[in-house]
Structure formats: C-alpha cells, structure tokens
Protein backbone atom coordinates (compact mmCIF):
# COMPACT_ATOMS: atom_id res chain seq x y z
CA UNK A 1 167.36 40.48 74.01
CA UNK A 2 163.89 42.35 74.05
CA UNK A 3 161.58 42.24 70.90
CA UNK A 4 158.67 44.96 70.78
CA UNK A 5 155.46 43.65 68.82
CA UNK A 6 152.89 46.29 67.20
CA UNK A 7 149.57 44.83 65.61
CA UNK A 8 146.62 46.53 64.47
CA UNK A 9 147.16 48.42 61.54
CA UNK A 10 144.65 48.40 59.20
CA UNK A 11 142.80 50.22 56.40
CA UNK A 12 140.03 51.75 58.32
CA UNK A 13 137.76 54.42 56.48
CA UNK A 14 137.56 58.64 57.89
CA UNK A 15 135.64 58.95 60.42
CA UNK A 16 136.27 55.31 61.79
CA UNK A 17 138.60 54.14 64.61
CA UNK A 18 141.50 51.06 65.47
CA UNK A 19 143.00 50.36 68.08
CA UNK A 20 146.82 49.60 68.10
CA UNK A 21 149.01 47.10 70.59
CA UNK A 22 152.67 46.71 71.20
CA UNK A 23 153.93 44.18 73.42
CA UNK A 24 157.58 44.45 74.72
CA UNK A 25 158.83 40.54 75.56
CA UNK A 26 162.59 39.31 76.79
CA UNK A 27 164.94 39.83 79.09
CA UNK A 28 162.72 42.93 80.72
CA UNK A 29 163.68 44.62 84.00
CA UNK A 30 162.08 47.42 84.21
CA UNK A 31 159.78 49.76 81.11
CA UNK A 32 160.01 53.04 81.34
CA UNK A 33 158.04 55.31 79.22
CA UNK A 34 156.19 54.02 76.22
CA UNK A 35 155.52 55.88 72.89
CA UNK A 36 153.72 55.67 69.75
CA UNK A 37 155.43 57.29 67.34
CA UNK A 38 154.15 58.02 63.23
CA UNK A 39 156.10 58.37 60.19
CA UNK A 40 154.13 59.62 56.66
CA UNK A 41 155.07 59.06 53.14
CA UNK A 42 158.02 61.63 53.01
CA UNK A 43 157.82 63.39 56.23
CA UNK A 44 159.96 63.10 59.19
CA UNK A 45 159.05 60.56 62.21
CA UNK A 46 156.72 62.42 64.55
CA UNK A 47 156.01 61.61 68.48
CA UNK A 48 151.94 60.86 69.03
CA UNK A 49 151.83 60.31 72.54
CA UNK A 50 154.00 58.96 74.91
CA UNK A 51 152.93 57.37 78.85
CA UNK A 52 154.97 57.21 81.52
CA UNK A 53 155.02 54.26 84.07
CA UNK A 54 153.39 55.69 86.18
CA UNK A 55 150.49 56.07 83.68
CA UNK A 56 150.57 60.43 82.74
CA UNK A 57 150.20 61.01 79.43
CA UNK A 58 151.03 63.29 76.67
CA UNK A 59 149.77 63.93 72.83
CA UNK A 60 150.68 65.91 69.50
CA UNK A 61 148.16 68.26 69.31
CA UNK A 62 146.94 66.65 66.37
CA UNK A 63 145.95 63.55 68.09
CA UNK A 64 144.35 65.15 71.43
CA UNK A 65 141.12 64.29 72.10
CA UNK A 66 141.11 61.96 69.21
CA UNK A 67 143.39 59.15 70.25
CA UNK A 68 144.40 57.60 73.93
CA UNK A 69 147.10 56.36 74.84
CA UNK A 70 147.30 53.20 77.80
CA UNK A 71 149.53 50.52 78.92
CA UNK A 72 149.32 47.11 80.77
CA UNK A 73 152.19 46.61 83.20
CA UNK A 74 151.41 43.24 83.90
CA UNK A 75 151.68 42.50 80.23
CA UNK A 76 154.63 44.90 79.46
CA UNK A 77 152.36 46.04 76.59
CA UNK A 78 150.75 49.52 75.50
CA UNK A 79 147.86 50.43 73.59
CA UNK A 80 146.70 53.59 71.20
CA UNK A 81 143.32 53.95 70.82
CA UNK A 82 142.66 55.82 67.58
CA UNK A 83 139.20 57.98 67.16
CA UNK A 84 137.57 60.08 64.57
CA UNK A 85 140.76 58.77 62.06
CA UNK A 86 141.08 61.40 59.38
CA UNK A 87 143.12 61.10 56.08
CA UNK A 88 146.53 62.65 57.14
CA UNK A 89 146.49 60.06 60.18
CA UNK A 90 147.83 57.69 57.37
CA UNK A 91 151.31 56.20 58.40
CA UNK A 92 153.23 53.40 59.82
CA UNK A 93 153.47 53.60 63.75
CA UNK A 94 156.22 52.63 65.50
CA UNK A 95 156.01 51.42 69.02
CA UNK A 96 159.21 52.82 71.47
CA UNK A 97 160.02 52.22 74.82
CA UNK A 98 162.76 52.61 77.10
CA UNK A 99 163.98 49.01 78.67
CA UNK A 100 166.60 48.23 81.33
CA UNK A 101 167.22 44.12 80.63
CA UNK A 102 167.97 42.30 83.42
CA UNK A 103 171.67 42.13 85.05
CA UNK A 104 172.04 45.39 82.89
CA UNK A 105 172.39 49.32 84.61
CA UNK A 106 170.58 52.40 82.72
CA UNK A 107 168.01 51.97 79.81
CA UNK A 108 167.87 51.87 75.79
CA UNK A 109 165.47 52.78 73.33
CA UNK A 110 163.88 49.78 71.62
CA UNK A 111 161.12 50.04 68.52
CA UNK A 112 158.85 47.81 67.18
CA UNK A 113 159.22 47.12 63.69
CA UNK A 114 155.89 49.22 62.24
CA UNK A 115 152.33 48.54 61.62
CA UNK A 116 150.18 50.25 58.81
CA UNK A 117 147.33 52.09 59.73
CA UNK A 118 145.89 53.75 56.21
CA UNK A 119 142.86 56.14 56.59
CA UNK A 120 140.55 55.98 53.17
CA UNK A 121 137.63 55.91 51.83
C-alpha cells in the first residue's frame, strides 16, 4: 500500500508565499514523475507543475516564474514552492505521483488527499 502526505496549506495573504510538501511512504519501488495539481471552487482540476525523476520540470503558465517545483529522492517526497501568491491561486492541491510497489510490474497514479492553500487579505 503507498499513502501520499501533502502539508502546508495555509491562509497566506497576496503578495505572500508557502511552501507545500508531499511525502509518498509504503511499499515504494520506484517514483516516477511527481505533480502538484489545483482544483478551485467550481472549476475543473488543473496540472501546476509536474518533475520528472530525473529532476526537469514543467509549469502552467500561470504559475511560471512564480512557483518551483523540487523533489527529495532520498525522502520519496516533493515540494512546491509558492511566490508572489495572488487571489485566484486559492484551491486545494493535490499531490500525484506515479509508483511501481515492490514485487509489482508497471506504475499507478496515487494522490494525496488535499491541502488548502487560501490567498486573502
């Protein structure tokens, strides 16, 4: 079984910045790429940015330059660094990474179950 931990969320006012961790625990063989993903009050889930293992990056253009995106092998965890936070940042992110588990063949999608981050002044 693998669990996937996101902490961080917090009310944080414009202008201001979090930072946001996942950690991915269990029966881990190998982590692919890790994502942060966002979902808004009535709007769809969107992709933020997304790391490979090998550590290349990508971002929604509405995040670039703003937030970064970085991951600890060694602790199976990954980070998003969020700058500049403007209103329409609000959400809940969602941590998502694709696992192989040990003694299994080909990877799955897991997700963390959401933290808050709310942008207000």
């Amino acid at each position: 079984q693998v669990q996937l931990v996101e902490s961080g969320g917090d009310l944080v006012q414009p202008g201001g910045s979090l930072r946001l961790s996942c950690a991915a625990s269990g029966s881990i063989f190998t982590i692919y790429a890790m994502k942060w993903y966002r979902q808004a009050p009535g709007k769809q889930r969107e992709l933020v940015a997304g790391i490979t293992s090998g550590g290349t990056t990508n971002y929604a253009d509405s995040v670039k330059g703003r937030f970064t995106i970085s991951r600890a092998n060694a602790k199976n965890t990954v980070y998003l660094q969020m700058n500049s936070l403007r209103p329409e940042d609000t959400a809940v992110y969602y941590c998502n990474a694709r696992i192989t588990v040990t003694g299994g063949t080909g990877g799955a999608d897991y997700w963390g179950q959401g933290t808050q981050v709310t942008v207000s002044s």
